[in-house]
PDB file of N, CA and C in Angstrom:
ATOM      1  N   UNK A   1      27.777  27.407  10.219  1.00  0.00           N
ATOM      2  CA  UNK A   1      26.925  26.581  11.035  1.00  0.00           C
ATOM      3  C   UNK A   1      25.720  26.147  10.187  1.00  0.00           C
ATOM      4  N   UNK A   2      25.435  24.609  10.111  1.00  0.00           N
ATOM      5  CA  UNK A   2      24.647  24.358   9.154  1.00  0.00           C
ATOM      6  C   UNK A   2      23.289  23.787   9.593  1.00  0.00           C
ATOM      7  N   UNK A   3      22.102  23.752  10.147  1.00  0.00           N
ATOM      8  CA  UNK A   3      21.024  23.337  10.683  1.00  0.00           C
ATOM      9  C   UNK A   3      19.943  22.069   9.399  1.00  0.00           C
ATOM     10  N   UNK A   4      19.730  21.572   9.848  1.00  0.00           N
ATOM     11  CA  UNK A   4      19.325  20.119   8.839  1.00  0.00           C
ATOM     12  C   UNK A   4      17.437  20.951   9.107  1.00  0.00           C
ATOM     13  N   UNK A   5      17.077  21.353   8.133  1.00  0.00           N
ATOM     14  CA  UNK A   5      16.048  22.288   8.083  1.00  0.00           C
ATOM     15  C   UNK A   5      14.837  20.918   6.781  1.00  0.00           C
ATOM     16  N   UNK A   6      15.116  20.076   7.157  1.00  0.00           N
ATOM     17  CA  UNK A   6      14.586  19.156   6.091  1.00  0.00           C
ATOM     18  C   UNK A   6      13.137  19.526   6.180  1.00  0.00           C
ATOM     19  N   UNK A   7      11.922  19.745   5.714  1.00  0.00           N
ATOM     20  CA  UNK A   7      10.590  19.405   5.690  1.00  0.00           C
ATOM     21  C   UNK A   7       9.903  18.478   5.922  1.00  0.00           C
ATOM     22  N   UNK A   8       9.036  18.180   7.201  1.00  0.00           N
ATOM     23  CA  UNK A   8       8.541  16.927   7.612  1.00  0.00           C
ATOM     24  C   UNK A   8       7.749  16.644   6.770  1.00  0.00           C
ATOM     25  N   UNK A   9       7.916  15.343   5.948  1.00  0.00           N
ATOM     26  CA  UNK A   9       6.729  14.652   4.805  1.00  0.00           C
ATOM     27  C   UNK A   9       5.195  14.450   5.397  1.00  0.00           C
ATOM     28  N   UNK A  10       4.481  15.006   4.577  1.00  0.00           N
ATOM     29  CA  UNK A  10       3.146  14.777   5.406  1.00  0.00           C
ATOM     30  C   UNK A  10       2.675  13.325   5.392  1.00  0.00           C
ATOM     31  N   UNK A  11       1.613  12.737   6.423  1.00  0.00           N
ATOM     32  CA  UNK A  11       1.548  11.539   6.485  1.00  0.00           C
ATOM     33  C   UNK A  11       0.833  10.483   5.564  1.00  0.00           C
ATOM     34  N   UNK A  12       0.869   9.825   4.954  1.00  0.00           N
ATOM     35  CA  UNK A  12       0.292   9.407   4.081  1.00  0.00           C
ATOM     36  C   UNK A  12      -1.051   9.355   3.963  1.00  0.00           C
ATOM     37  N   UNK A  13      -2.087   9.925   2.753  1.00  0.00           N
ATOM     38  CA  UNK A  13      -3.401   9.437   3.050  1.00  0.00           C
ATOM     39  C   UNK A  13      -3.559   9.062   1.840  1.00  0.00           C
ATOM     40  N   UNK A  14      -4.745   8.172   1.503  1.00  0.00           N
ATOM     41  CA  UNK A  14      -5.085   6.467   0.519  1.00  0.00           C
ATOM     42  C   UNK A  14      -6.488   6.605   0.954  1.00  0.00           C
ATOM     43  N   UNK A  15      -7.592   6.587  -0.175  1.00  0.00           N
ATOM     44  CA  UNK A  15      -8.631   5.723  -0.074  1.00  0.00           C
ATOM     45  C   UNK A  15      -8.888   4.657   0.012  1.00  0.00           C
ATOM     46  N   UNK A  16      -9.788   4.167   1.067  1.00  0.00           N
ATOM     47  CA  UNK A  16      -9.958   2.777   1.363  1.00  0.00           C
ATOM     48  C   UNK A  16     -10.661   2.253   0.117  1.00  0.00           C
ATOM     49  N   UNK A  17      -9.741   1.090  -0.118  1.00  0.00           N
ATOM     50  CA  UNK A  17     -10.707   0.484  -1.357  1.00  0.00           C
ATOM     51  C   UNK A  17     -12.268  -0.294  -0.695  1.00  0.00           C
ATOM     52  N   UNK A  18     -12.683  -0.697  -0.123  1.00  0.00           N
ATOM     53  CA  UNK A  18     -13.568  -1.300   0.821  1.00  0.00           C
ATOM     54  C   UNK A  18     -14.682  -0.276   1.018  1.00  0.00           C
ATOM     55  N   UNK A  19     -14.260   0.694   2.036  1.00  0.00           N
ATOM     56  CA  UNK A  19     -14.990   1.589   2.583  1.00  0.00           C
ATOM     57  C   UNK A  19     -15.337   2.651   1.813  1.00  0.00           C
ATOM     58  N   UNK A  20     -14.488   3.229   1.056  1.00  0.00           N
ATOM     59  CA  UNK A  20     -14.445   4.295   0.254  1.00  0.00           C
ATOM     60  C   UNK A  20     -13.632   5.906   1.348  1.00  0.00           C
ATOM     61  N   UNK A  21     -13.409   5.683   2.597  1.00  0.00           N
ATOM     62  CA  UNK A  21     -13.428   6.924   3.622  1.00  0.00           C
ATOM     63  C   UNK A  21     -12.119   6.933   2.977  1.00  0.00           C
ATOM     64  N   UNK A  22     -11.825   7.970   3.370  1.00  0.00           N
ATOM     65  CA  UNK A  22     -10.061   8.598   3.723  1.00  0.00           C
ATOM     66  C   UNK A  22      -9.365   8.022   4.424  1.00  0.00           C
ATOM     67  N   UNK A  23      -8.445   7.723   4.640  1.00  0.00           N
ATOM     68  CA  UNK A  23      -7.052   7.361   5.891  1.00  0.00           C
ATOM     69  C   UNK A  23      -5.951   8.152   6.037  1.00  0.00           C
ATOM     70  N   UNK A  24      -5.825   8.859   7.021  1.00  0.00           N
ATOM     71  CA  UNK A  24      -4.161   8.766   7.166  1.00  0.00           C
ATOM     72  C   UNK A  24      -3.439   8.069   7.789  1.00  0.00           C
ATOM     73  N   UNK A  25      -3.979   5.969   8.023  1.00  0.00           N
ATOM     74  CA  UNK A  25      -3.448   5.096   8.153  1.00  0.00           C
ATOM     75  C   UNK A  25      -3.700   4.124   7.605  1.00  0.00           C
ATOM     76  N   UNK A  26      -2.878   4.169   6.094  1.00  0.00           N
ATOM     77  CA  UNK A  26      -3.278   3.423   5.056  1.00  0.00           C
ATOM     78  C   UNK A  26      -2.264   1.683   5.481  1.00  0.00           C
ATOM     79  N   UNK A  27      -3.434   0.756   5.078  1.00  0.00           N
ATOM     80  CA  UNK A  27      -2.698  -0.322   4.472  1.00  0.00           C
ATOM     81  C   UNK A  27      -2.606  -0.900   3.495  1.00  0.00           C
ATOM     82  N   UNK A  28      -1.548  -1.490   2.594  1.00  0.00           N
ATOM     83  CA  UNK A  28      -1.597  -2.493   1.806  1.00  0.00           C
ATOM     84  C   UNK A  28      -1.640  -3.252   1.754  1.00  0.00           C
ATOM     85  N   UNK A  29      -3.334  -3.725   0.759  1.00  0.00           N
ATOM     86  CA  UNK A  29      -4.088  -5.128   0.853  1.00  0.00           C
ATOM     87  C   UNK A  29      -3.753  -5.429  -0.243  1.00  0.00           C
ATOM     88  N   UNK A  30      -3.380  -4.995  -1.260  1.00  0.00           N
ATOM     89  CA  UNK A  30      -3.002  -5.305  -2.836  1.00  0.00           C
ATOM     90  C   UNK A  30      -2.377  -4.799  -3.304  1.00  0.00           C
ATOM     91  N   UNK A  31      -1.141  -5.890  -3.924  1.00  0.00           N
ATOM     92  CA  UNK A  31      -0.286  -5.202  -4.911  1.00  0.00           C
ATOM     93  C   UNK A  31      -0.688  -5.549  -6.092  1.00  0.00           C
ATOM     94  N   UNK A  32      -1.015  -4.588  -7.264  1.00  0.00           N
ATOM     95  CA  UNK A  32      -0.999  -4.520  -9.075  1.00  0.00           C
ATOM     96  C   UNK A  32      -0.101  -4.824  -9.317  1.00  0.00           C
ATOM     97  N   UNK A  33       0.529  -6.104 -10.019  1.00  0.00           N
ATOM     98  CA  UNK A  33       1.987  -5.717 -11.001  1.00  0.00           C
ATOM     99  C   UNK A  33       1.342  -5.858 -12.603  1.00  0.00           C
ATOM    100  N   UNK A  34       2.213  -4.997 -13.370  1.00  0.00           N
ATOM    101  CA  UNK A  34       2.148  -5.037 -14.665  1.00  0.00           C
ATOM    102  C   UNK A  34       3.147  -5.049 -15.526  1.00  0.00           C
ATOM    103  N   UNK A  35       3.109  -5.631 -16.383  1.00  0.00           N
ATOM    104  CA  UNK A  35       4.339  -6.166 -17.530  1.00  0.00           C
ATOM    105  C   UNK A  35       4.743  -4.758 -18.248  1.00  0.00           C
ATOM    106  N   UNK A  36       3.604  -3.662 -18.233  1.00  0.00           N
ATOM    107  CA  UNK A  36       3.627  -2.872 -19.589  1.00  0.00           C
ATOM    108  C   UNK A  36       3.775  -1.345 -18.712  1.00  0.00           C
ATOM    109  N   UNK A  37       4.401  -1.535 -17.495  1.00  0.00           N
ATOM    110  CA  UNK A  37       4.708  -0.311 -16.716  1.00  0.00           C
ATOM    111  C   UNK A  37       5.244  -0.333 -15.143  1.00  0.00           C
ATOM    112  N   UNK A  38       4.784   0.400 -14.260  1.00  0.00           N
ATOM    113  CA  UNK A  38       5.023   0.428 -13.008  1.00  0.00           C
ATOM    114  C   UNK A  38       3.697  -0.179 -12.355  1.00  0.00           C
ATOM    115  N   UNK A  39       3.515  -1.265 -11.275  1.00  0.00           N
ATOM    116  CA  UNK A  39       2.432  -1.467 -10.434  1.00  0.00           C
ATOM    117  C   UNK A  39       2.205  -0.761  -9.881  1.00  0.00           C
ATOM    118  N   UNK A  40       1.214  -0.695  -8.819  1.00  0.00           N
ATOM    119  CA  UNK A  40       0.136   0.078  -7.969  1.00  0.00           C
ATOM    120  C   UNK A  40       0.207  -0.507  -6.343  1.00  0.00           C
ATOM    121  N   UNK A  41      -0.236   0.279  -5.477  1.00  0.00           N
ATOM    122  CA  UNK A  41      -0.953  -0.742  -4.547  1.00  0.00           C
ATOM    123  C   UNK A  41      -2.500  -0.327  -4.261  1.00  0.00           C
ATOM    124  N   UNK A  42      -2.874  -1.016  -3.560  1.00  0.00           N
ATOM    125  CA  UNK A  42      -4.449  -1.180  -3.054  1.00  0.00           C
ATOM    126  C   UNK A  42      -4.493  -0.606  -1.779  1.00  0.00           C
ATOM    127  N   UNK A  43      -5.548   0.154  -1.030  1.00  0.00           N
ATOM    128  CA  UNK A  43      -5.163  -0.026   1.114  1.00  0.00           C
ATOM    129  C   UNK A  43      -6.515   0.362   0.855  1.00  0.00           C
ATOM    130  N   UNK A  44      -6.577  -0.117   1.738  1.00  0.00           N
ATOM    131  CA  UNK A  44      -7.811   0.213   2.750  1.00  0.00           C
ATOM    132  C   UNK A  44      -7.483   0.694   4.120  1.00  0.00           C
ATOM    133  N   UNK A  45      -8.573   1.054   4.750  1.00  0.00           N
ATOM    134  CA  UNK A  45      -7.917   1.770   6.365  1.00  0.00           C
ATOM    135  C   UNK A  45      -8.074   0.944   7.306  1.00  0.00           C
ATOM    136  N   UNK A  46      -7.338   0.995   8.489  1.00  0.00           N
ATOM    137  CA  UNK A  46      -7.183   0.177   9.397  1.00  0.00           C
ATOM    138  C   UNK A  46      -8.037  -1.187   9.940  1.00  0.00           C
ATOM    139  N   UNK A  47      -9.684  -0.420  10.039  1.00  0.00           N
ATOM    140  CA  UNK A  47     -10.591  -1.017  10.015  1.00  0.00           C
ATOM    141  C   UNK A  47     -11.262  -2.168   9.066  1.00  0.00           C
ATOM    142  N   UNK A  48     -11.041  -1.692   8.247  1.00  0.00           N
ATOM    143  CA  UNK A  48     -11.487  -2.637   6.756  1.00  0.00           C
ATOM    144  C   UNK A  48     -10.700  -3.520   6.369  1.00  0.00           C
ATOM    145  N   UNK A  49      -9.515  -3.271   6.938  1.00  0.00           N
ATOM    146  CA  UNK A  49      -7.958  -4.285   6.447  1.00  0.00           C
ATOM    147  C   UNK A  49      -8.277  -5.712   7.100  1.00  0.00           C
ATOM    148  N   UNK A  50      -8.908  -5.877   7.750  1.00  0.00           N
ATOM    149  CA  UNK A  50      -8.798  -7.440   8.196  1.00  0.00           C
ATOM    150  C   UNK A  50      -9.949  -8.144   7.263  1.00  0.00           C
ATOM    151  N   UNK A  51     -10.228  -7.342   6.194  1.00  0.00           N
ATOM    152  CA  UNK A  51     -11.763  -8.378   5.301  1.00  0.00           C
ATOM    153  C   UNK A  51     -10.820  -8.780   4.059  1.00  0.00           C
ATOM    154  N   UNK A  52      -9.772  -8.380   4.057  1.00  0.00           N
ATOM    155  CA  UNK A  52      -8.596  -9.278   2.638  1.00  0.00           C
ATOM    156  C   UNK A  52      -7.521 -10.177   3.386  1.00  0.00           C
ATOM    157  N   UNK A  53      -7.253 -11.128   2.581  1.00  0.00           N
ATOM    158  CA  UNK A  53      -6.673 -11.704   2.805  1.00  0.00           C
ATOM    159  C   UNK A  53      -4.867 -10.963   3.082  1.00  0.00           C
ATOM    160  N   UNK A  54      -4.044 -11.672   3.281  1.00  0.00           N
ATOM    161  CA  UNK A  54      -2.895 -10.941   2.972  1.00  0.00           C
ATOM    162  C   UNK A  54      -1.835 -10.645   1.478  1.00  0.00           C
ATOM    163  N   UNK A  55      -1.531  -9.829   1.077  1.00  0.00           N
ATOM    164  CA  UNK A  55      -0.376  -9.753  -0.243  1.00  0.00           C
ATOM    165  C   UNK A  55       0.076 -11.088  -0.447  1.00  0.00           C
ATOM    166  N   UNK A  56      -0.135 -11.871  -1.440  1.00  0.00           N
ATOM    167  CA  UNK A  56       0.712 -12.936  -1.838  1.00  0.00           C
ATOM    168  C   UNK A  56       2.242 -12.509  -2.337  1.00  0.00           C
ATOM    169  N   UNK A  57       3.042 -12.904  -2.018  1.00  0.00           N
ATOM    170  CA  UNK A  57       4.348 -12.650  -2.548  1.00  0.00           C
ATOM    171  C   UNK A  57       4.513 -13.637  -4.055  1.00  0.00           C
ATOM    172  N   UNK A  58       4.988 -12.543  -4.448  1.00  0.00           N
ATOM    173  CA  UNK A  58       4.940 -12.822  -6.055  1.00  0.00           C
ATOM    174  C   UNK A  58       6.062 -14.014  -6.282  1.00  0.00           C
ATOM    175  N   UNK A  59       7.081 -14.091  -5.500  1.00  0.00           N
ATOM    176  CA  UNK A  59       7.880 -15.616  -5.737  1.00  0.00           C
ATOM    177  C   UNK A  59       7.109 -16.743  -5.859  1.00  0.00           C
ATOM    178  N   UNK A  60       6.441 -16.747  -4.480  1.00  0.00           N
ATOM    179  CA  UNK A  60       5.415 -17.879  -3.930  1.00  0.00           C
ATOM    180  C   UNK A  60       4.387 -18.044  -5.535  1.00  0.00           C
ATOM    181  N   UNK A  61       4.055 -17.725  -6.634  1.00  0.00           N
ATOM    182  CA  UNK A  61       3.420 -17.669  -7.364  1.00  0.00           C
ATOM    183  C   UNK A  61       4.181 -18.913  -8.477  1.00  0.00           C
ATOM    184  N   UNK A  62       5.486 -18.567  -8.443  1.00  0.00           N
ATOM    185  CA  UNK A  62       6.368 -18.765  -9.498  1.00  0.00           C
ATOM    186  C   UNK A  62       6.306 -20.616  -9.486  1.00  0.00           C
ATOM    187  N   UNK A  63       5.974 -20.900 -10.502  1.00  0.00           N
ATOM    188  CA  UNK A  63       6.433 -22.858 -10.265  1.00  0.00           C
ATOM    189  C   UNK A  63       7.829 -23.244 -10.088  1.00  0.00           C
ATOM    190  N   UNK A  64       7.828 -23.957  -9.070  1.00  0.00           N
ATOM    191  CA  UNK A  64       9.086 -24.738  -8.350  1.00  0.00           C
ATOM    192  C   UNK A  64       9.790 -26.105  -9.311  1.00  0.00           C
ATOM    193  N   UNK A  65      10.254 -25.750  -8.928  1.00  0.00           N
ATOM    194  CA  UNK A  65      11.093 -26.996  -9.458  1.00  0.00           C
ATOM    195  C   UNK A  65      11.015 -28.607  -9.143  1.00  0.00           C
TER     196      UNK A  65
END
């Protein structure tokens, strides 16, 4: 008899880039990409999240044809 005993992941917490407080309801206001590794993201907490704009999607960047 086998019981699924998994460990609940704790909830995420992120310094607000803005505020500087703690969250354990982070958002992402910015994504880092970099050529010379792995990107990052940015959050701020719930409150502070509406003073950035939104993530540009990195396609939308790319010149069209």
């Amino acid at each position: 008899m086998s019981h699924d005993r998994s460990p609940e992941l704790p909830p995420p917490v992120r310094m607000c880039v803005r505020c500087e407080r703690i969250t354990d309801d982070p958002v992402v206001v910015h994504e880092v990409h970099s050529a010379s590794g792995p990107g990052w993201n940015v959050y701020a907490c719930r409150g502070c999240a509406s003073h950035f704009p939104p993530p540009a999607d990195v396609f939308d960047l790319l010149p069209g044809d």
